[in-house]
C-alpha atoms as a PDB file:
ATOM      1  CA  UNK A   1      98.845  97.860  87.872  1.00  0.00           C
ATOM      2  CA  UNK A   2     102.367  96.938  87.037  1.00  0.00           C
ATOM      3  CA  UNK A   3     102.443  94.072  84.955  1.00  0.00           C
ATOM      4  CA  UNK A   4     106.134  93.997  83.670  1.00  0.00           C
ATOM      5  CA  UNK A   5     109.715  95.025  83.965  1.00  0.00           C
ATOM      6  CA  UNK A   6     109.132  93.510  87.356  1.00  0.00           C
ATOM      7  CA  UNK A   7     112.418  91.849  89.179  1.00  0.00           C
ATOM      8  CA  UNK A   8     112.589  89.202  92.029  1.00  0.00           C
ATOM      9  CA  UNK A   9     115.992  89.150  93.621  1.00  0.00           C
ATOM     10  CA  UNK A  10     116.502  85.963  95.691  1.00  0.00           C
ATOM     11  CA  UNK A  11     115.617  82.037  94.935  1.00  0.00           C
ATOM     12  CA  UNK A  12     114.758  80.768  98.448  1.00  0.00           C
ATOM     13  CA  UNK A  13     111.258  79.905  99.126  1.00  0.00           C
ATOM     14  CA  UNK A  14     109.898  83.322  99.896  1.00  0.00           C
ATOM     15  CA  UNK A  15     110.708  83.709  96.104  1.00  0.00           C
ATOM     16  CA  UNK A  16     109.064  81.234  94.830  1.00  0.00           C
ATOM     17  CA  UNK A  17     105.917  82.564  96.959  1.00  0.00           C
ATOM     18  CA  UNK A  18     106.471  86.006  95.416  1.00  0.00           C
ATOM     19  CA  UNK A  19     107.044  84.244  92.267  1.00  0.00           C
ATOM     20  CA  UNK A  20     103.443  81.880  92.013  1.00  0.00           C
ATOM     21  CA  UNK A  21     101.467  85.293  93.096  1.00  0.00           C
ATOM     22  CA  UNK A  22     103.265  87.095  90.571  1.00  0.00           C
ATOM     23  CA  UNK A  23     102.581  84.153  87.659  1.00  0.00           C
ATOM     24  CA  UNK A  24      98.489  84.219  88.636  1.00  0.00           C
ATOM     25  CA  UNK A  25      98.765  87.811  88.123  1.00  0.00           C
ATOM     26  CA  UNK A  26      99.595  87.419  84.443  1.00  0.00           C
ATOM     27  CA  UNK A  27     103.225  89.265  85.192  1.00  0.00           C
ATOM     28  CA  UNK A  28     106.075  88.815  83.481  1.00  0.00           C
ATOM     29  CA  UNK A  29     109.143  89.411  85.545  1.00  0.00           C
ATOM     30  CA  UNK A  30     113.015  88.214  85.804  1.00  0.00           C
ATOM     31  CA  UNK A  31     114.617  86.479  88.571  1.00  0.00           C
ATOM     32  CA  UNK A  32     118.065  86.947  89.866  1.00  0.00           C
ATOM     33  CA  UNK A  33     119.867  84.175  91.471  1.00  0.00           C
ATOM     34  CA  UNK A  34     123.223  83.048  92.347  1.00  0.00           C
ATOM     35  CA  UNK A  35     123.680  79.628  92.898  1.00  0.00           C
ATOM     36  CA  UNK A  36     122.486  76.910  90.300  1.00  0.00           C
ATOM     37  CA  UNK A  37     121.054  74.165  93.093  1.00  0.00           C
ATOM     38  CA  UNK A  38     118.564  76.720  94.243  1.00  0.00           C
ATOM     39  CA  UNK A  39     117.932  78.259  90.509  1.00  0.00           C
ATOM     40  CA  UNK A  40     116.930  74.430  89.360  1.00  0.00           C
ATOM     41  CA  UNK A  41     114.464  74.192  92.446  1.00  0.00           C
ATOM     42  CA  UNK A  42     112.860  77.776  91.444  1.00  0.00           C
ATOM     43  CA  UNK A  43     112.357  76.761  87.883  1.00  0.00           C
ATOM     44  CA  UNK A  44     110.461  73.006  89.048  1.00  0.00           C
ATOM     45  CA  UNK A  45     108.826  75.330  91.274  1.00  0.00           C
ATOM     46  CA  UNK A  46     107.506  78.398  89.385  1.00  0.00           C
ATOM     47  CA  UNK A  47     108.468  77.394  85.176  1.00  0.00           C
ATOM     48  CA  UNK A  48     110.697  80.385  85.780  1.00  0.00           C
ATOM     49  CA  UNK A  49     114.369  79.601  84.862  1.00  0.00           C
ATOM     50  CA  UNK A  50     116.267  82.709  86.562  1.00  0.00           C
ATOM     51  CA  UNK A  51     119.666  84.111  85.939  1.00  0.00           C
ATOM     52  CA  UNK A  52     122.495  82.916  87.738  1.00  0.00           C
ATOM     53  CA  UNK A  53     125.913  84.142  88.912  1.00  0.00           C
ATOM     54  CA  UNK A  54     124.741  86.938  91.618  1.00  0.00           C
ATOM     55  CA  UNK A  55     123.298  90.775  91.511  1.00  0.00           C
ATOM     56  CA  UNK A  56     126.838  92.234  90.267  1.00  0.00           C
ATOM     57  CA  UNK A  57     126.679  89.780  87.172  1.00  0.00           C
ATOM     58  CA  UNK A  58     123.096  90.586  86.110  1.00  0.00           C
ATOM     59  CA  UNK A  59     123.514  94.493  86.789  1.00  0.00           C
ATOM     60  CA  UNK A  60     126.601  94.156  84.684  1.00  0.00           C
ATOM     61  CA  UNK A  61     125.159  92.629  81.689  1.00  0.00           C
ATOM     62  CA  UNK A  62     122.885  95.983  81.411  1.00  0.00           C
ATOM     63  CA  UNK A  63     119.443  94.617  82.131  1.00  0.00           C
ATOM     64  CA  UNK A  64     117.666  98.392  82.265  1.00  0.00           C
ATOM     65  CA  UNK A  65     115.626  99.964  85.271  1.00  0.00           C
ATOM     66  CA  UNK A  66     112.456  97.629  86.373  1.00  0.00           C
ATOM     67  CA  UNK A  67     109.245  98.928  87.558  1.00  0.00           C
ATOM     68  CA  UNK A  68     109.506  97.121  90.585  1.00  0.00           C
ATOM     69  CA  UNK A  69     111.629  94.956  92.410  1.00  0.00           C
ATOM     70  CA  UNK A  70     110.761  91.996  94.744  1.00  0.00           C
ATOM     71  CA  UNK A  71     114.020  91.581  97.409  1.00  0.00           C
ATOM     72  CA  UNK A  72     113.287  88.169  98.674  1.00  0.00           C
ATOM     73  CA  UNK A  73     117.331  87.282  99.712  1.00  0.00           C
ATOM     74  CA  UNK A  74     118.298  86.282 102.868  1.00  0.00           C
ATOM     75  CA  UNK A  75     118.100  87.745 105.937  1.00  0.00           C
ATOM     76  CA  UNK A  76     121.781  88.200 106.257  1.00  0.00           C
ATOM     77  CA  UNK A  77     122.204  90.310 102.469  1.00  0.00           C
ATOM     78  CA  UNK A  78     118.950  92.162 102.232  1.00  0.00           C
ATOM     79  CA  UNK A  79     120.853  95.691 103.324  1.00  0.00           C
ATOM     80  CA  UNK A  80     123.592  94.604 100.907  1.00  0.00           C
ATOM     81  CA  UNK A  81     121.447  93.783  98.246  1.00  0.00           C
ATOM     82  CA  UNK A  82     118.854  96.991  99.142  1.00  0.00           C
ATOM     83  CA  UNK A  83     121.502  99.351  98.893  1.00  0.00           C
ATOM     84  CA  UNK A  84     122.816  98.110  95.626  1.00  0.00           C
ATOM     85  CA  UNK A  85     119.901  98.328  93.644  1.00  0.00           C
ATOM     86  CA  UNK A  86     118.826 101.884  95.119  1.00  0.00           C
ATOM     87  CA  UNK A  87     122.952 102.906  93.976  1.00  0.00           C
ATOM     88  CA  UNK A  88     121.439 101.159  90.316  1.00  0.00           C
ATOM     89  CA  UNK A  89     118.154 103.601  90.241  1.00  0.00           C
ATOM     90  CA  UNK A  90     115.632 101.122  91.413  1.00  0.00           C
ATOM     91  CA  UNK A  91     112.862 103.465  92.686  1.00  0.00           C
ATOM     92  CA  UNK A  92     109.898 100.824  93.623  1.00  0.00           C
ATOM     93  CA  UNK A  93     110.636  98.018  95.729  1.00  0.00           C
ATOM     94  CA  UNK A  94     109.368  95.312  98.143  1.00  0.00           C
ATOM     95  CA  UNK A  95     111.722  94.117 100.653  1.00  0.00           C
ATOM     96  CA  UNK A  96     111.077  91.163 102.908  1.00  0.00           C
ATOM     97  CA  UNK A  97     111.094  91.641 106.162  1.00  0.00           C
ATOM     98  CA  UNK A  98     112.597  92.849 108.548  1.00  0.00           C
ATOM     99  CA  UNK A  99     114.686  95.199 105.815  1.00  0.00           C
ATOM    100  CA  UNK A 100     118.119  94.330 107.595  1.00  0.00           C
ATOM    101  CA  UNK A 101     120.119  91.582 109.162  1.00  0.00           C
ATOM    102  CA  UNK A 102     120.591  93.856 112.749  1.00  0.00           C
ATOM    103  CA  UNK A 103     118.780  96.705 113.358  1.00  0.00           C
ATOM    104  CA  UNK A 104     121.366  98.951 112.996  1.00  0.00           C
ATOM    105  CA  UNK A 105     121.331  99.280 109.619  1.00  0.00           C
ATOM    106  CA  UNK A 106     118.059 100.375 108.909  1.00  0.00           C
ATOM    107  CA  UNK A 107     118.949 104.208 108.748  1.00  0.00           C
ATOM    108  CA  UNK A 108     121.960 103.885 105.898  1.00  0.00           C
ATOM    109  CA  UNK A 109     119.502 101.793 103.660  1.00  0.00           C
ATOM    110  CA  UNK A 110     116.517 104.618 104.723  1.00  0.00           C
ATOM    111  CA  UNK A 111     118.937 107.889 104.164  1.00  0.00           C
ATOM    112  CA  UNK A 112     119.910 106.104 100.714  1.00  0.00           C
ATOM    113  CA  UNK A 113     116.303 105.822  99.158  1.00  0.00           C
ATOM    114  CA  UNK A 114     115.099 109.254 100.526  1.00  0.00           C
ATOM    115  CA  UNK A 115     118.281 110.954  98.774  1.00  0.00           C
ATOM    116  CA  UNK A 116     117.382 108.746  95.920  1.00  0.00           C
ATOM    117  CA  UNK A 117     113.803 109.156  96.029  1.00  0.00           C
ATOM    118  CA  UNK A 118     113.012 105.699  96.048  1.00  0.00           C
ATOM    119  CA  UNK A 119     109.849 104.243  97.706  1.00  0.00           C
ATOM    120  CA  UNK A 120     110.677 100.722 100.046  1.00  0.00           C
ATOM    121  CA  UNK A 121     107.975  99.214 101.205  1.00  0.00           C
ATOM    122  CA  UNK A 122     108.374  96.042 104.323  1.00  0.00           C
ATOM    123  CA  UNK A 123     106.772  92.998 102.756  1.00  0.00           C
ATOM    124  CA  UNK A 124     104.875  92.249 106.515  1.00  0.00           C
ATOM    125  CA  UNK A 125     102.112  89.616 105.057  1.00  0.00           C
ATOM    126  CA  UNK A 126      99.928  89.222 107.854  1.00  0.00           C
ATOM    127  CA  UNK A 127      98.909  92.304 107.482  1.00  0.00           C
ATOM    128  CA  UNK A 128      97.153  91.175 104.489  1.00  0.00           C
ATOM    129  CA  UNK A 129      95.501  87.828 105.809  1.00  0.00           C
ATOM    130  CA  UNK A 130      91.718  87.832 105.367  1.00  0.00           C
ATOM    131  CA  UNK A 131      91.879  87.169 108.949  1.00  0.00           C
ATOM    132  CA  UNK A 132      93.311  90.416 109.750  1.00  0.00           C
ATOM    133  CA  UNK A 133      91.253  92.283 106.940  1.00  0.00           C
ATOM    134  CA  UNK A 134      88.230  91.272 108.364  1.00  0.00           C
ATOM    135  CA  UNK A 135      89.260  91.913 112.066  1.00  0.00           C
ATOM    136  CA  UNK A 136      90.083  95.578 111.502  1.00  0.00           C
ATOM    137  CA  UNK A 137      86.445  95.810 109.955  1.00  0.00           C
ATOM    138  CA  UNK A 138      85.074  94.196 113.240  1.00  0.00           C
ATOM    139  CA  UNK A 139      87.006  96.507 115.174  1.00  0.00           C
ATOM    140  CA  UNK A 140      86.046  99.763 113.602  1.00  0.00           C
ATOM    141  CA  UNK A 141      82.074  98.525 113.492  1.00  0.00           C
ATOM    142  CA  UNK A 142      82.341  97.820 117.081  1.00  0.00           C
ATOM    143  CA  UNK A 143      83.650 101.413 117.789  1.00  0.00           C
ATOM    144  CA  UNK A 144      87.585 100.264 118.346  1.00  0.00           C
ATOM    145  CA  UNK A 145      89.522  97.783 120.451  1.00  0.00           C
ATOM    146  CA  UNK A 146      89.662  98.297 123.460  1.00  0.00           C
ATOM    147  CA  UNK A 147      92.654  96.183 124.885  1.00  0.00           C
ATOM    148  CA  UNK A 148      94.295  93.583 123.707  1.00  0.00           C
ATOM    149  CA  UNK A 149      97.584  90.499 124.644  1.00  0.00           C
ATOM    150  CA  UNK A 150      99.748  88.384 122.140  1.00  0.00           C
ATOM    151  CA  UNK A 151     102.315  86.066 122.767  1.00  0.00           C
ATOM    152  CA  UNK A 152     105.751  85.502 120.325  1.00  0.00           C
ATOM    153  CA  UNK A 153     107.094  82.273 122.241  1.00  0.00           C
ATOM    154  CA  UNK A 154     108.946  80.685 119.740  1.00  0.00           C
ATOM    155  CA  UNK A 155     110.409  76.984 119.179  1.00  0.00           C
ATOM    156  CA  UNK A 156     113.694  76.785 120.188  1.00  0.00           C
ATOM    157  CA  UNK A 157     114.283  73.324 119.942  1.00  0.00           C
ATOM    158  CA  UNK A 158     113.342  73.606 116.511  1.00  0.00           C
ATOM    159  CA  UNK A 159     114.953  76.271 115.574  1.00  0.00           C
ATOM    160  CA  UNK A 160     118.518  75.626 117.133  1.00  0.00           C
ATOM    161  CA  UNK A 161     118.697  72.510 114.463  1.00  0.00           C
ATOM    162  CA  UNK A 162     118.154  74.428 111.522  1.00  0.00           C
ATOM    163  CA  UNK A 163     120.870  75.424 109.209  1.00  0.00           C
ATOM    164  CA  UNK A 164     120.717  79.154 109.170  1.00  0.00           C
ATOM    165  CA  UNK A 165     122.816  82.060 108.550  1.00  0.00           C
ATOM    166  CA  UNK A 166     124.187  83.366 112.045  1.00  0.00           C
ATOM    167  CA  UNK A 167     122.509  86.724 111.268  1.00  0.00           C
ATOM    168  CA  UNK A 168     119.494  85.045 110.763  1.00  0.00           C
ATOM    169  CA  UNK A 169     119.807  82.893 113.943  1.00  0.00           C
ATOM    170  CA  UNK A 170     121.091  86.055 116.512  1.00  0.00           C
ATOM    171  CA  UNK A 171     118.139  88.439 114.978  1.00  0.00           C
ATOM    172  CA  UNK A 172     115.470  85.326 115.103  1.00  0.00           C
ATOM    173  CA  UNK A 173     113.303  88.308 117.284  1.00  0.00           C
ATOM    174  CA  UNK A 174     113.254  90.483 114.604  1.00  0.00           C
ATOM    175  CA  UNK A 175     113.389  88.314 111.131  1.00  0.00           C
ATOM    176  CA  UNK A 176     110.311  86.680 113.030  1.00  0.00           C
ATOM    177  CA  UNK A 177     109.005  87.488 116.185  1.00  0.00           C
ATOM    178  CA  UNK A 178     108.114  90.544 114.432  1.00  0.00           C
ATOM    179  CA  UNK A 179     105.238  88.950 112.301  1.00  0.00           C
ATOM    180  CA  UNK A 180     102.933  88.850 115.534  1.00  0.00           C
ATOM    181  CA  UNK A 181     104.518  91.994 117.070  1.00  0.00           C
ATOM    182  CA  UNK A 182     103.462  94.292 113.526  1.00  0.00           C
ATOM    183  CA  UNK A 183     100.060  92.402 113.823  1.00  0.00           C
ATOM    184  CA  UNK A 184      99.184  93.703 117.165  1.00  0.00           C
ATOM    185  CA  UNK A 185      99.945  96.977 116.227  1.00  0.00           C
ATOM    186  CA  UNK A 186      98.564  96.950 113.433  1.00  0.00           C
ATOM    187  CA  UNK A 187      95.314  96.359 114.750  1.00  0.00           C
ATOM    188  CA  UNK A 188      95.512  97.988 117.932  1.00  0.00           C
ATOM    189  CA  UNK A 189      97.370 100.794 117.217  1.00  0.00           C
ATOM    190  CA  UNK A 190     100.893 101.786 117.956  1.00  0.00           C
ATOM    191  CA  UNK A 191     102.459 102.118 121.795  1.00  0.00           C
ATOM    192  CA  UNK A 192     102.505 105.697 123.289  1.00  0.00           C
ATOM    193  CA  UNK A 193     103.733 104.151 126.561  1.00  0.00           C
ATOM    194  CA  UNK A 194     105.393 100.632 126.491  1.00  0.00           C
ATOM    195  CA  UNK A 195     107.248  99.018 129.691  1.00  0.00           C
ATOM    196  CA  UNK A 196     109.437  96.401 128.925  1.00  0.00           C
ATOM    197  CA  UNK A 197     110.773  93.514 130.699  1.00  0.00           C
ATOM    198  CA  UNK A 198     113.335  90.953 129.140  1.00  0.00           C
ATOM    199  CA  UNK A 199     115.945  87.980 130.674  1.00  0.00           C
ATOM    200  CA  UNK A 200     117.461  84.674 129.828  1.00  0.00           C
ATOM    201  CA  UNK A 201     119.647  83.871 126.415  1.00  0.00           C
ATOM    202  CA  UNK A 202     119.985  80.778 124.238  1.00  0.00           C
ATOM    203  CA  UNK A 203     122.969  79.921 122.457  1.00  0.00           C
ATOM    204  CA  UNK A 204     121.696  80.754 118.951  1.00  0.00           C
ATOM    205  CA  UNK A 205     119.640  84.050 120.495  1.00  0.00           C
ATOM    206  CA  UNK A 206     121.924  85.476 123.087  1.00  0.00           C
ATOM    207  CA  UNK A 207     120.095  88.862 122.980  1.00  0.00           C
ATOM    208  CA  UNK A 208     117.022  87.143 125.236  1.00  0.00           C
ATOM    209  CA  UNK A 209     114.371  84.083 125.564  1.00  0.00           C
ATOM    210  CA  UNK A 210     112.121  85.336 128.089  1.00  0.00           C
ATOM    211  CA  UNK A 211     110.193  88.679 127.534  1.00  0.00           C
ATOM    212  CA  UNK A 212     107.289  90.467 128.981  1.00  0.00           C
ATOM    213  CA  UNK A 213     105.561  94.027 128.612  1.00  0.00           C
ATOM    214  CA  UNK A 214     102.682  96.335 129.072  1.00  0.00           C
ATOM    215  CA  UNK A 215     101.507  99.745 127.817  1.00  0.00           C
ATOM    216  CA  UNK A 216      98.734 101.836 125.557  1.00  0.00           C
ATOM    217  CA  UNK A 217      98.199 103.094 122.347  1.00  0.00           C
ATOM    218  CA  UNK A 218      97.403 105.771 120.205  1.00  0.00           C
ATOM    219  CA  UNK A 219      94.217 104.395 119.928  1.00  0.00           C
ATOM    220  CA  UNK A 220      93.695 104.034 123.515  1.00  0.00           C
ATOM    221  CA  UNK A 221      93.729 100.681 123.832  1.00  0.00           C
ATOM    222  CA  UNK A 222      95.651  98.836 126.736  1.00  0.00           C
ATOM    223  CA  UNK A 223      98.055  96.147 125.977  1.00  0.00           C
ATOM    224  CA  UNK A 224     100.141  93.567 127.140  1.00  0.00           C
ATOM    225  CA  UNK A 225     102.229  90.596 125.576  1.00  0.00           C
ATOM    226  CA  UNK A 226     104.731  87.853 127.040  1.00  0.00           C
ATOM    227  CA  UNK A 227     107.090  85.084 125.762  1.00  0.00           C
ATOM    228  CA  UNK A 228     109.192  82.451 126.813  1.00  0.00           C
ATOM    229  CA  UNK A 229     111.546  80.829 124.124  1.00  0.00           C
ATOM    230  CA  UNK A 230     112.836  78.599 126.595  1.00  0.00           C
ATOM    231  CA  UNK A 231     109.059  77.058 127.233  1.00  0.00           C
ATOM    232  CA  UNK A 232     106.204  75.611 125.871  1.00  0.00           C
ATOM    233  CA  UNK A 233     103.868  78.049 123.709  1.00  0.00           C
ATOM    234  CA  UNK A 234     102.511  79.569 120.163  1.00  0.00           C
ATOM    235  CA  UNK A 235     102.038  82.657 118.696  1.00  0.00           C
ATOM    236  CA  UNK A 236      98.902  84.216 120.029  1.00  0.00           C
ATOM    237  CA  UNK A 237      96.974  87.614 119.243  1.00  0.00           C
ATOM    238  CA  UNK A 238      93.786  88.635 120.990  1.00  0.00           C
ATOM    239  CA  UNK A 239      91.702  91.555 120.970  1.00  0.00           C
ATOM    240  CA  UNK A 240      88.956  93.077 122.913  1.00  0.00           C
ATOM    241  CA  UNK A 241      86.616  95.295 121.625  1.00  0.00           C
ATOM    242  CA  UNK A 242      83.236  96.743 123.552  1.00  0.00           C
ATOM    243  CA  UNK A 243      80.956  93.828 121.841  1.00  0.00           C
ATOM    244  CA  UNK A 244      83.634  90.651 120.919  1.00  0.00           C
ATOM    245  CA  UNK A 245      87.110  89.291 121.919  1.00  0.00           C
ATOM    246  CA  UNK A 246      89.049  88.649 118.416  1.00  0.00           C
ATOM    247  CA  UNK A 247      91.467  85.713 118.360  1.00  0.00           C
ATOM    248  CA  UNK A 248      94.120  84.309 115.957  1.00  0.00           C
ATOM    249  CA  UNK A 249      95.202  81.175 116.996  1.00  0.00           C
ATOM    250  CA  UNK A 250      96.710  80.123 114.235  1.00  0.00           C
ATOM    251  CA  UNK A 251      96.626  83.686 113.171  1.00  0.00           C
ATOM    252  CA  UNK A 252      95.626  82.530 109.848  1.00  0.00           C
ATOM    253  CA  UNK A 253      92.229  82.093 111.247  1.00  0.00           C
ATOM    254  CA  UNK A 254      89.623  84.320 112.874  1.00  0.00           C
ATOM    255  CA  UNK A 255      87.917  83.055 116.279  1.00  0.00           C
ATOM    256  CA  UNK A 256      85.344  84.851 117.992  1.00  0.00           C
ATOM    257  CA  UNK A 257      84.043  85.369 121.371  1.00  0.00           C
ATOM    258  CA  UNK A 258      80.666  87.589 121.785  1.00  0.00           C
ATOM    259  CA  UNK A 259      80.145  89.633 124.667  1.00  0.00           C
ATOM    260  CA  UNK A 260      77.413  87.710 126.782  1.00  0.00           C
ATOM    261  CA  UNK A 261      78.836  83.943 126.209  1.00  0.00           C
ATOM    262  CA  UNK A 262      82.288  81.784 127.272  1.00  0.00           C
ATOM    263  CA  UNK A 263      81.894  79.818 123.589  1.00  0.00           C
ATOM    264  CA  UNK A 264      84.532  80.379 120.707  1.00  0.00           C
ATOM    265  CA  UNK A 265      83.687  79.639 117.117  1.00  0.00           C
ATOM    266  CA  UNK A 266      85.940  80.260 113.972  1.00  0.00           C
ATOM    267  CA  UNK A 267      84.113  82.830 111.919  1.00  0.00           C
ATOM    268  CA  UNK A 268      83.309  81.588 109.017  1.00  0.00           C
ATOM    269  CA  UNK A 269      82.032  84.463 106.881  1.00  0.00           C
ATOM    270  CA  UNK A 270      85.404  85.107 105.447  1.00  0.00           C
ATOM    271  CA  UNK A 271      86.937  84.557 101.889  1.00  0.00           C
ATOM    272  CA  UNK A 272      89.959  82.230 102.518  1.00  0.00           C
ATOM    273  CA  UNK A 273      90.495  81.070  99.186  1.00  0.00           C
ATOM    274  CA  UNK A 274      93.559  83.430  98.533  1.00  0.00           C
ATOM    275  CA  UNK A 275      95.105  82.307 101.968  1.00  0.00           C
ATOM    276  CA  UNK A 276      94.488  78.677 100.919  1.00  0.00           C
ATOM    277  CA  UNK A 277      96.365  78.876  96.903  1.00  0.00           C
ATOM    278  CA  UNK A 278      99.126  80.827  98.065  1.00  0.00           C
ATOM    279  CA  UNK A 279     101.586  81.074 100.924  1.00  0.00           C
ATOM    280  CA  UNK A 280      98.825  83.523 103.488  1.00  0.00           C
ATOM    281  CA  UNK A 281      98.954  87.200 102.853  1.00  0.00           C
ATOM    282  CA  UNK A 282     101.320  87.106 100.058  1.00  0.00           C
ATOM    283  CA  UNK A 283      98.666  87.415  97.225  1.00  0.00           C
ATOM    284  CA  UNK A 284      97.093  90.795  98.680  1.00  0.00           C
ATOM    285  CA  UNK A 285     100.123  92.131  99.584  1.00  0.00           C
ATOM    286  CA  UNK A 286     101.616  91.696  96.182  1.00  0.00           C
ATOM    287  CA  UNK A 287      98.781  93.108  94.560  1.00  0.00           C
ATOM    288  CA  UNK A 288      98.331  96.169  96.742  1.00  0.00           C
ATOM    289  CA  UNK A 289     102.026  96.693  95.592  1.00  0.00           C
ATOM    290  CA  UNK A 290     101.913  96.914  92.393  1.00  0.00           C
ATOM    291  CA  UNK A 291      99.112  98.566  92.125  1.00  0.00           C
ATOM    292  CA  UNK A 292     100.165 101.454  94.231  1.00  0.00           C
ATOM    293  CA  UNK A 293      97.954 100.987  97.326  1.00  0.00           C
ATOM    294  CA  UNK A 294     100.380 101.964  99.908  1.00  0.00           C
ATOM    295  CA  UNK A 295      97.765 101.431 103.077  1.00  0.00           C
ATOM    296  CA  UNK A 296      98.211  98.563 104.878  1.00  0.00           C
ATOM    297  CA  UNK A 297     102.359  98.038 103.403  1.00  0.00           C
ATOM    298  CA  UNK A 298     104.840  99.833 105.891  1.00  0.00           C
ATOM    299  CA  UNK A 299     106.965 102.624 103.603  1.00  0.00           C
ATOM    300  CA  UNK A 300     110.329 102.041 105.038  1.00  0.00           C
ATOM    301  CA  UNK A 301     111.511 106.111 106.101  1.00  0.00           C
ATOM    302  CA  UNK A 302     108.277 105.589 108.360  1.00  0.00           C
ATOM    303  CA  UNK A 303     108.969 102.156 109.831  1.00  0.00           C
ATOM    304  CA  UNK A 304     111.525 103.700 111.869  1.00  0.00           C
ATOM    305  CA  UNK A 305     108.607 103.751 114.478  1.00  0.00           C
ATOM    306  CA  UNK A 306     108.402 100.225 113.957  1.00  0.00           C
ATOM    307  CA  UNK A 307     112.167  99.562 114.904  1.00  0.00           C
ATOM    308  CA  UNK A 308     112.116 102.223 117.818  1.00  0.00           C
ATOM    309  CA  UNK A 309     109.153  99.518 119.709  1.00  0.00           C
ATOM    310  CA  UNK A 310     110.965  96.556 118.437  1.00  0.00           C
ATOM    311  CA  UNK A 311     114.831  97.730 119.694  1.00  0.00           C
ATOM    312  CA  UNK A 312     112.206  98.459 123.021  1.00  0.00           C
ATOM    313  CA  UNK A 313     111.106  95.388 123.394  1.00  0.00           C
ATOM    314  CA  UNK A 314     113.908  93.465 122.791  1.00  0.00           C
ATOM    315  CA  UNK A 315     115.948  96.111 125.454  1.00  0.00           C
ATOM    316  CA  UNK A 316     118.331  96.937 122.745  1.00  0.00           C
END
């Protein structure tokens, strides 16, 4: 396992996740910052003081090639950022989802680490919540899912009051929405056929509010999925196999249904402790990174699957 020479680009809060994972680990790593205000919160944070003054600064001063990078900026400069450390020789690194600020700049960042051959891997976290661990078990001991429905209805009256980049804010669908979307899929395989309905805008998401959408998967399972920004709802994910209906509602927790009876219990035979310590997901997901376990992480010259159903979806 890589235990060094490890970077973490990015203060914000999804680096100080990375960050605590990365300290119970035993790593050493470096952090690269820019402004001081957020550097001072990291440090109280994580005992980590990182370096200041940007990227350009720290690959200036001649730091060496890491072993790994963590890219944990904002929404709006991970393609900047990406592309600048794959132009510096980084060759192993974990970017936080969704890889880009719009869609449309997935294929120069993907084109640049395949000429350099450098392996980017999509830091999607649920995929690593014991929730989600021990629902794919259930679904392969049951003989597969069947069918399944999700819902990404997200809170727009909270969200139009936060202070976020305008990136961040116009791509909401795909910096977030995306979380229960990868889930599904993840679980239930990915769409062969997918029909696709989407209206409505909000001022901060003008690209849609109300969706809708059907279709199957390559592992035969039917599926549909619905949302309405501009209404009352929550994420949802359920799935149907021949024996038990799965459901995460929160999806940080497993609920299930047997065949034979309307009750719904929270399983309980699951190890939470790792979901409970750190921020969900991100322990498993950090150590199946470093350690070279590429199965459940998304490599990103392959996630252009990924960005085909979510451009689908979101009628782009």
């Amino acid at each position: 396992m890589i235990q060094d020479k490890i970077w973490i680009v990015g203060t914000g809060p999804m680096a100080v996740e990375h960050a605590k994972v990365l300290n119970s680990l035993g790593c050493t790593y470096e952090v690269i910052g820019r402004g001081e205000a957020n550097a001072k919160l990291f440090f109280e944070a994580t005992g980590v003081q990182p370096y200041t003054g940007g990227l350009d600064l720290f690959l200036n001063s001649g730091p060496g090639t890491p072993q790994a990078v963590i890219n944990a900026v904002g929404i709006e400069s991970l393609t900047e950022t990406t592309q600048q450390l794959l132009h510096y020789g980084v060759k192993y690194l974990l970017l936080e989802k969704p890889g880009f600020a719009y869609p449309e700049e997935w294929e120069g960042t993907a084109k640049l680490a395949l000429d350099n051959k450098a392996e980017i891997y999509i830091a999607y976290n649920r995929r690593f919540y014991a929730s989600v661990l021990k629902a794919r078990e259930m679904i392969e001991a049951d003989g597969g899912c069947t069918s399944f429905l999700f819902e990404f209805t997200e809170w727009s009256h909270v969200i139009s009051g936060l202070k976020k980049d305008k990136a961040e804010l116009e791509n909401w669908f795909y910096g977030n929405s995306t979380h229960v979307i990868d889930t599904a899929f993840f679980l239930g395989g990915m769409p062969v056929e997918l029909s696709a309905y989407k209206a409505g805008s909000l001022p901060w998401h003008p690209g849609g509010s109300v969706y809708a959408g059907a279709g199957y998967t390559d592992k035969g399972a039917l599926f549909s999925y619905t949302a309405n920004w501009q209404s009352p709802g929550r994420w949802n994910l359920e799935l149907c196999t021949p024996l038990r209906r799965l459901i995460f509602r929160p999806m940080e927790k497993l609920q299930i249904q047997q065949i034979g009876s309307i009750k719904i219990d929270f399983f309980e035979e699951i190890d939470y402790s790792k979901d409970e310590v750190f921020k969900p997901g991100t322990y498993l997901q950090m150590e199946s990174f470093l350690q070279g376990k590429s199965e459940n992480l998304i490599e990103l010259n392959t996630f252009k699957k990924n960005i085909a159903v979510y451009n689908k979806i979101n009628r782009k």
